[in-house]
PDB file of N, CA and C in Angstrom:
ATOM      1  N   UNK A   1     107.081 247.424  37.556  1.00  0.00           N
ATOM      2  CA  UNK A   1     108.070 247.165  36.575  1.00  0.00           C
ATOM      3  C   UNK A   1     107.628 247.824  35.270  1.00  0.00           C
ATOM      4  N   UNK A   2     108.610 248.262  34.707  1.00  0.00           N
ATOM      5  CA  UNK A   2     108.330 248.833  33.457  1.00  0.00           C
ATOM      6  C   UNK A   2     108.293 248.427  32.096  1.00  0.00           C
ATOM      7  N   UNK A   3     107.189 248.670  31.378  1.00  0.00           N
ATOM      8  CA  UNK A   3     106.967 247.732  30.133  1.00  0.00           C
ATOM      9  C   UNK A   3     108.847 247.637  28.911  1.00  0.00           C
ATOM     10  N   UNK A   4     109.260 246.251  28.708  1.00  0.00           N
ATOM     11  CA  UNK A   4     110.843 246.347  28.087  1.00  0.00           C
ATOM     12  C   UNK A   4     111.339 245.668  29.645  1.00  0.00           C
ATOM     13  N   UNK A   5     111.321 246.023  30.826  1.00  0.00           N
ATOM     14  CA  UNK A   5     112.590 245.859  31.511  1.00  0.00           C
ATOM     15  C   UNK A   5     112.641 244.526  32.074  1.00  0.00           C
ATOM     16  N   UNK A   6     113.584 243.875  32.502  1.00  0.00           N
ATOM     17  CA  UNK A   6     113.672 241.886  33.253  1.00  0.00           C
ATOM     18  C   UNK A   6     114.257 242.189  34.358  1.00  0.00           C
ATOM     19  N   UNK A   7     114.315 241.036  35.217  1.00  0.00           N
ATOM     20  CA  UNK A   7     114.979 240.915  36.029  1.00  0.00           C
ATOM     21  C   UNK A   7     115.214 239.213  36.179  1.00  0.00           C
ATOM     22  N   UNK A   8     116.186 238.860  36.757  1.00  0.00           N
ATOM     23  CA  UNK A   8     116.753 237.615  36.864  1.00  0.00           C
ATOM     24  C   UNK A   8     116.225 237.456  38.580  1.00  0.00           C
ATOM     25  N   UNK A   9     115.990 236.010  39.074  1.00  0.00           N
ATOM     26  CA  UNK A   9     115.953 236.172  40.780  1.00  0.00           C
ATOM     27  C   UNK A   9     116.466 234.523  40.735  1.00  0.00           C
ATOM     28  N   UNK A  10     116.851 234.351  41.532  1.00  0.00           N
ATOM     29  CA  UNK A  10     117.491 233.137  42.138  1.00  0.00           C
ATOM     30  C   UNK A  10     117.082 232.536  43.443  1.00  0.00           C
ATOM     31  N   UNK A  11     116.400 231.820  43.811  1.00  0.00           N
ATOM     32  CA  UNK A  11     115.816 231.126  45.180  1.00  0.00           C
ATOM     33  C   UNK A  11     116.904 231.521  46.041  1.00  0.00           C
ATOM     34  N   UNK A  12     116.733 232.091  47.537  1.00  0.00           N
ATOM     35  CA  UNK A  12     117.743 232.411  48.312  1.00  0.00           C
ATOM     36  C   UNK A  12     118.311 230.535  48.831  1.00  0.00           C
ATOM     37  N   UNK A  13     117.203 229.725  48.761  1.00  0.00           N
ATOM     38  CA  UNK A  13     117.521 228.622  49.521  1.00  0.00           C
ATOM     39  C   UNK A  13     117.600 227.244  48.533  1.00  0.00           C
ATOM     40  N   UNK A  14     118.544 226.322  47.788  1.00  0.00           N
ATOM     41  CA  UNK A  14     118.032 225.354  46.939  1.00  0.00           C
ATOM     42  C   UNK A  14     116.886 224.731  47.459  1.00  0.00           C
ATOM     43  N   UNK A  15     116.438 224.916  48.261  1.00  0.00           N
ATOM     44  CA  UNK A  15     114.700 223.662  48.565  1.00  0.00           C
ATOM     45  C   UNK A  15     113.898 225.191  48.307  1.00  0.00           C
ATOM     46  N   UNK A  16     113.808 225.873  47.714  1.00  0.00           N
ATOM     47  CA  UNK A  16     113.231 227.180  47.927  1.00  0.00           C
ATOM     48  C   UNK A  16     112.499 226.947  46.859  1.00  0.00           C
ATOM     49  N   UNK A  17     111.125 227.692  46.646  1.00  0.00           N
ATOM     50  CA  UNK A  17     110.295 228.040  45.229  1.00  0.00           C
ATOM     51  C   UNK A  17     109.923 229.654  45.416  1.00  0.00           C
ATOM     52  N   UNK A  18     108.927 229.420  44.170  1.00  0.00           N
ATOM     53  CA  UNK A  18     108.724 230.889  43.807  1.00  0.00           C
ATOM     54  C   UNK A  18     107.075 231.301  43.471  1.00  0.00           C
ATOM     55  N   UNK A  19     106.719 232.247  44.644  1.00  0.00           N
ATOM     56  CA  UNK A  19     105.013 232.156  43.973  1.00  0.00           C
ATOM     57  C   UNK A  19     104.994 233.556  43.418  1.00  0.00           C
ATOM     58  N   UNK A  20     104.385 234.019  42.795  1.00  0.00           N
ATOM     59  CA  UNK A  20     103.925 234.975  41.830  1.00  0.00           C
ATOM     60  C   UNK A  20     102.742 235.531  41.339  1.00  0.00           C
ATOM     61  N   UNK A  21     102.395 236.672  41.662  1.00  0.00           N
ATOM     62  CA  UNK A  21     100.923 237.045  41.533  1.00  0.00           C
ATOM     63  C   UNK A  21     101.186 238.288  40.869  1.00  0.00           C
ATOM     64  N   UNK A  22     100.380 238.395  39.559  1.00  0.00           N
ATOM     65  CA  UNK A  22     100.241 239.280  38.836  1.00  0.00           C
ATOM     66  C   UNK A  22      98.945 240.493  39.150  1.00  0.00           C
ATOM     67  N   UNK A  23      99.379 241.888  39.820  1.00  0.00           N
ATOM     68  CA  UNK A  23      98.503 242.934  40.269  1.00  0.00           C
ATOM     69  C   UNK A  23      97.593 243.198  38.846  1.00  0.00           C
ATOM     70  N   UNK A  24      98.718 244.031  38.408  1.00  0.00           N
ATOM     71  CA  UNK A  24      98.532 244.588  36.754  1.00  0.00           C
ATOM     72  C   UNK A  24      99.445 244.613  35.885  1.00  0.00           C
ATOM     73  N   UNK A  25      98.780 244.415  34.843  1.00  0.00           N
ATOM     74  CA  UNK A  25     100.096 244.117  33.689  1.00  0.00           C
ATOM     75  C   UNK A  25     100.133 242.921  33.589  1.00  0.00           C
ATOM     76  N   UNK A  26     101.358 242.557  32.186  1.00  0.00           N
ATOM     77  CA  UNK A  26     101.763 241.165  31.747  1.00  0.00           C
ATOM     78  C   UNK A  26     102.656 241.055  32.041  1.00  0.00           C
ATOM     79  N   UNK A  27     103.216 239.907  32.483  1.00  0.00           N
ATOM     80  CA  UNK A  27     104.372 239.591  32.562  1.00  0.00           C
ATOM     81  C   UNK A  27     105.272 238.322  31.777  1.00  0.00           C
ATOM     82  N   UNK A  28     106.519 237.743  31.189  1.00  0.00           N
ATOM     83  CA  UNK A  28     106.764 237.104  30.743  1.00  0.00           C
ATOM     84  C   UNK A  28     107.722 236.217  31.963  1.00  0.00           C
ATOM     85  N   UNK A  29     106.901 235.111  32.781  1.00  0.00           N
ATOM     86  CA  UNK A  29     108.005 234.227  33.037  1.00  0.00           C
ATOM     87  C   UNK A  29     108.449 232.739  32.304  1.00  0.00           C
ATOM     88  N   UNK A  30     109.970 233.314  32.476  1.00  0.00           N
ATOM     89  CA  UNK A  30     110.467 232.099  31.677  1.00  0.00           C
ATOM     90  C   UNK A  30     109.949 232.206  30.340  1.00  0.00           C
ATOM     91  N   UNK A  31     109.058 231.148  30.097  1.00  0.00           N
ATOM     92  CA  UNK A  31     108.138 230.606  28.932  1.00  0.00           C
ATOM     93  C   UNK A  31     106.696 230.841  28.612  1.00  0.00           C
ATOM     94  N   UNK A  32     106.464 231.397  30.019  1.00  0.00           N
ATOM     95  CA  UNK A  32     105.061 231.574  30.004  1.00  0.00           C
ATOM     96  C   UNK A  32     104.887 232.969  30.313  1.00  0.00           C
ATOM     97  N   UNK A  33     103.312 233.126  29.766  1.00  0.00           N
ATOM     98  CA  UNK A  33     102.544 234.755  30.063  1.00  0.00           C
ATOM     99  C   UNK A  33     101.473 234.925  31.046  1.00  0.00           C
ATOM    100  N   UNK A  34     101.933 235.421  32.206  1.00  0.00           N
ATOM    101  CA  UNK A  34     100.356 235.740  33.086  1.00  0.00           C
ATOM    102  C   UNK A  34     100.582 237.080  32.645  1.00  0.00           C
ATOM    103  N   UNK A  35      98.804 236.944  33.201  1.00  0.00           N
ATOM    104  CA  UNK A  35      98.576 238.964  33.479  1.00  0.00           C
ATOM    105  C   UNK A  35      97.959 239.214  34.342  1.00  0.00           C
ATOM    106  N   UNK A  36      97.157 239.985  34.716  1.00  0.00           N
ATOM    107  CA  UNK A  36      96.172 240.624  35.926  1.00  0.00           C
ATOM    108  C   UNK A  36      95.516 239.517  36.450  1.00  0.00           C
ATOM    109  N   UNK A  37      95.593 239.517  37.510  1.00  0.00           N
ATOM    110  CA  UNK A  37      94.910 238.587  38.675  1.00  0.00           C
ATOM    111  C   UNK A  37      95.140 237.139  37.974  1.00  0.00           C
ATOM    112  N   UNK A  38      96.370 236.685  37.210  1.00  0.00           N
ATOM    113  CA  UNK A  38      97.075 235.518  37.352  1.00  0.00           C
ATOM    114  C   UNK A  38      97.875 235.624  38.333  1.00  0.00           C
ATOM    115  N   UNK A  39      98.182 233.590  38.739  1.00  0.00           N
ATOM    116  CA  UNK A  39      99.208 233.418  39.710  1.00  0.00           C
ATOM    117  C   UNK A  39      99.975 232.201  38.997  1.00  0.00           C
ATOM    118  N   UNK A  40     101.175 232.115  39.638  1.00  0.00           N
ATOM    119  CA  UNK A  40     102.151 231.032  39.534  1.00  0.00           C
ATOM    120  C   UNK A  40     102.438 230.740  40.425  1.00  0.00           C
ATOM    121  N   UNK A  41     103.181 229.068  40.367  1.00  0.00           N
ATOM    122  CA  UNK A  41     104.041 228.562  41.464  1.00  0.00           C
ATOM    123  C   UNK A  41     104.782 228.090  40.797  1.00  0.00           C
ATOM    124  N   UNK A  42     106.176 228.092  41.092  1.00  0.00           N
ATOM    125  CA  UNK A  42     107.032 227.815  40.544  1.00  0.00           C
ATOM    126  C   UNK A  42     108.027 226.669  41.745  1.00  0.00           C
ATOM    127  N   UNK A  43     108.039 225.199  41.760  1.00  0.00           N
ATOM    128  CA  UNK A  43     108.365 224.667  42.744  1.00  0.00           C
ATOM    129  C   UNK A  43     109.800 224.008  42.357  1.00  0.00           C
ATOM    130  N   UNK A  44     110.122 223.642  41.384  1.00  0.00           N
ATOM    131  CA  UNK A  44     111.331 223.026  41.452  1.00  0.00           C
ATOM    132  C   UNK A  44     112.543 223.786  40.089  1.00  0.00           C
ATOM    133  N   UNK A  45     112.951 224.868  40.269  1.00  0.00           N
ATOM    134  CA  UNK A  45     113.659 225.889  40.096  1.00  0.00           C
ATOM    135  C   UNK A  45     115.545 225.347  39.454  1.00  0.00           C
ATOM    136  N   UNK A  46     115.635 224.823  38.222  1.00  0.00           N
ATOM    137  CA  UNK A  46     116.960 224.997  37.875  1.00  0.00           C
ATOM    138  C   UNK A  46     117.638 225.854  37.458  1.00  0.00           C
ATOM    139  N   UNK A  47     118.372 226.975  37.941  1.00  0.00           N
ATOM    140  CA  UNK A  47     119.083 228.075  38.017  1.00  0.00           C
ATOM    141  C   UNK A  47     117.893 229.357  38.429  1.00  0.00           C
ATOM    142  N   UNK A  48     118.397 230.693  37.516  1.00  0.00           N
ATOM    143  CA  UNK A  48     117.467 231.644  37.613  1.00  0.00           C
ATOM    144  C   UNK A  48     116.100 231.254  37.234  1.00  0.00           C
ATOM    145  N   UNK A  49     115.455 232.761  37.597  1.00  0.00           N
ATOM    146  CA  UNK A  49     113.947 233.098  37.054  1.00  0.00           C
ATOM    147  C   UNK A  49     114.433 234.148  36.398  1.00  0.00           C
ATOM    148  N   UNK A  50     113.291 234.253  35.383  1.00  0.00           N
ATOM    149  CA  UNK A  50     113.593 235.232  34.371  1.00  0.00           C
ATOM    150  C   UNK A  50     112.172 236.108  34.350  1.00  0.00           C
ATOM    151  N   UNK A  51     112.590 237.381  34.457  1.00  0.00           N
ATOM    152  CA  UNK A  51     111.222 237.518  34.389  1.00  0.00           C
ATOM    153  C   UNK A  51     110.973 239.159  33.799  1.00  0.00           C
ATOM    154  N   UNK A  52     110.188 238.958  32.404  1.00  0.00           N
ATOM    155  CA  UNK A  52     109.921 240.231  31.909  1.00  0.00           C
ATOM    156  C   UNK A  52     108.694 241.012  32.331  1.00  0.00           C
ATOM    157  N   UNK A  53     108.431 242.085  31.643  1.00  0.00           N
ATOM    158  CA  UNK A  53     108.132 243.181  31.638  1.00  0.00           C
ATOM    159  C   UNK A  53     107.386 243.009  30.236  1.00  0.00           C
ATOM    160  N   UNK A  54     105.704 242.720  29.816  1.00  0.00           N
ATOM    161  CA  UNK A  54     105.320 242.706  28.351  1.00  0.00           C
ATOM    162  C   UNK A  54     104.481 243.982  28.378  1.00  0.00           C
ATOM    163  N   UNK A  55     104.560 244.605  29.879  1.00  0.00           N
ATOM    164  CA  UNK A  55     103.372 245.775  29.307  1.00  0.00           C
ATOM    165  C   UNK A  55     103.819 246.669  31.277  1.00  0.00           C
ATOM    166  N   UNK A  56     103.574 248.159  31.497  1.00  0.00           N
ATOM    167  CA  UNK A  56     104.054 248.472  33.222  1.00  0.00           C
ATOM    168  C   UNK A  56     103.135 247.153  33.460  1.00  0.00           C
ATOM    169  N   UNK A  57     103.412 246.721  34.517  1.00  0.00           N
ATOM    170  CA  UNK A  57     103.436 245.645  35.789  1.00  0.00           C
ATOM    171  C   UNK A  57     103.738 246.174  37.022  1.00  0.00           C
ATOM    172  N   UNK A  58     102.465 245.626  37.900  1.00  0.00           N
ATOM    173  CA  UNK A  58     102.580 245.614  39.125  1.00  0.00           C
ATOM    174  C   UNK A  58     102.594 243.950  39.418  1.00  0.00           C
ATOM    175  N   UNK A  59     103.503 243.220  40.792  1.00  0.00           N
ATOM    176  CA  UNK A  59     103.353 242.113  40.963  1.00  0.00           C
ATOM    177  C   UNK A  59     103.948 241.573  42.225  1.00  0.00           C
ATOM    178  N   UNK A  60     103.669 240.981  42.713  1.00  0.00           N
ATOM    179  CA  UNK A  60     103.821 240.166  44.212  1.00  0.00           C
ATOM    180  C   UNK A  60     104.826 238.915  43.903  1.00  0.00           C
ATOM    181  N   UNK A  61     106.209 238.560  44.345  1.00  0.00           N
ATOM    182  CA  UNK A  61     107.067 238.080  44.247  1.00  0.00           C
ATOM    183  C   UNK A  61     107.292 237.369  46.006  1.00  0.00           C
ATOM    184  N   UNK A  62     106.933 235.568  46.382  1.00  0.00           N
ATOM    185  CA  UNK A  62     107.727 235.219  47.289  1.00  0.00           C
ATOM    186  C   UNK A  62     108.360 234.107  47.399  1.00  0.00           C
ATOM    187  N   UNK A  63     109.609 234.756  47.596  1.00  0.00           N
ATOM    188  CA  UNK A  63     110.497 232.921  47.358  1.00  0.00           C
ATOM    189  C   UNK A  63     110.189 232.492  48.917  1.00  0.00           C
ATOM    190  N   UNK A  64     109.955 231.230  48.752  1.00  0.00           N
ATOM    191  CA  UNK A  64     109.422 230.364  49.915  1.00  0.00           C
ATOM    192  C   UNK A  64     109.332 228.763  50.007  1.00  0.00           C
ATOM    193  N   UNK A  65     110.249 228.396  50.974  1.00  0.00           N
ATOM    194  CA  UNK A  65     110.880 226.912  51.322  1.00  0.00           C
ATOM    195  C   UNK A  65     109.119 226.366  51.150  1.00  0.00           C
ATOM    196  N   UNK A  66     109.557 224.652  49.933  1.00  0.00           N
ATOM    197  CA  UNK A  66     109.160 224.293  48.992  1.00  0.00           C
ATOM    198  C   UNK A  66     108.853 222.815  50.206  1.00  0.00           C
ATOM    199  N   UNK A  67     109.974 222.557  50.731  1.00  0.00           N
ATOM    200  CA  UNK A  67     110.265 221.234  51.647  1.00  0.00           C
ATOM    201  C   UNK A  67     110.191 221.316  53.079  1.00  0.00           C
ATOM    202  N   UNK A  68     109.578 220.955  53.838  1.00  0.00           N
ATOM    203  CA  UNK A  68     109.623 220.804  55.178  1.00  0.00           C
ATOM    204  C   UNK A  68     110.871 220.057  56.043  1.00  0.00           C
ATOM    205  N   UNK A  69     111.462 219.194  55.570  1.00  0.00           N
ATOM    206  CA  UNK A  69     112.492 218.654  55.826  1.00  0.00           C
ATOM    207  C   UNK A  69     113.594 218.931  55.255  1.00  0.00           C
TER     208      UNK A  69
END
């Protein structure tokens, strides 16, 4: 991703979350800042993700059922 650019993502599934691993670069989700060899989990998701671009970024994105039942 390129330093300036966002993207919006939306859980394909409502029981769905979101994990996130930062290669290289910063990134802005939501509210918060990882960078290089940070991770997130993001488990209970009201609407989009937001997610910037604070510097190029490389990063690992998987939405993945949160609930077993």
């Amino acid at each position: 991703m390129e330093k300036g650019s966002s993207i919006a993502h939306t859980p394909k599934r409502s029981r769905n979350g979101v994990y996130i691993f930062v290669l290289n670069g910063e990134l802005k989700v939501n509210d918060e800042t990882i960078g290089r060899r940070d991770g997130m989990g993001i488990r209970k998701l009201t609407g989009e993700l937001k997610i910037g671009a604070l510097s190029n970024a490389e990063f690992l994105m998987m939405d993945v059922p949160m609930q077993l039942s």
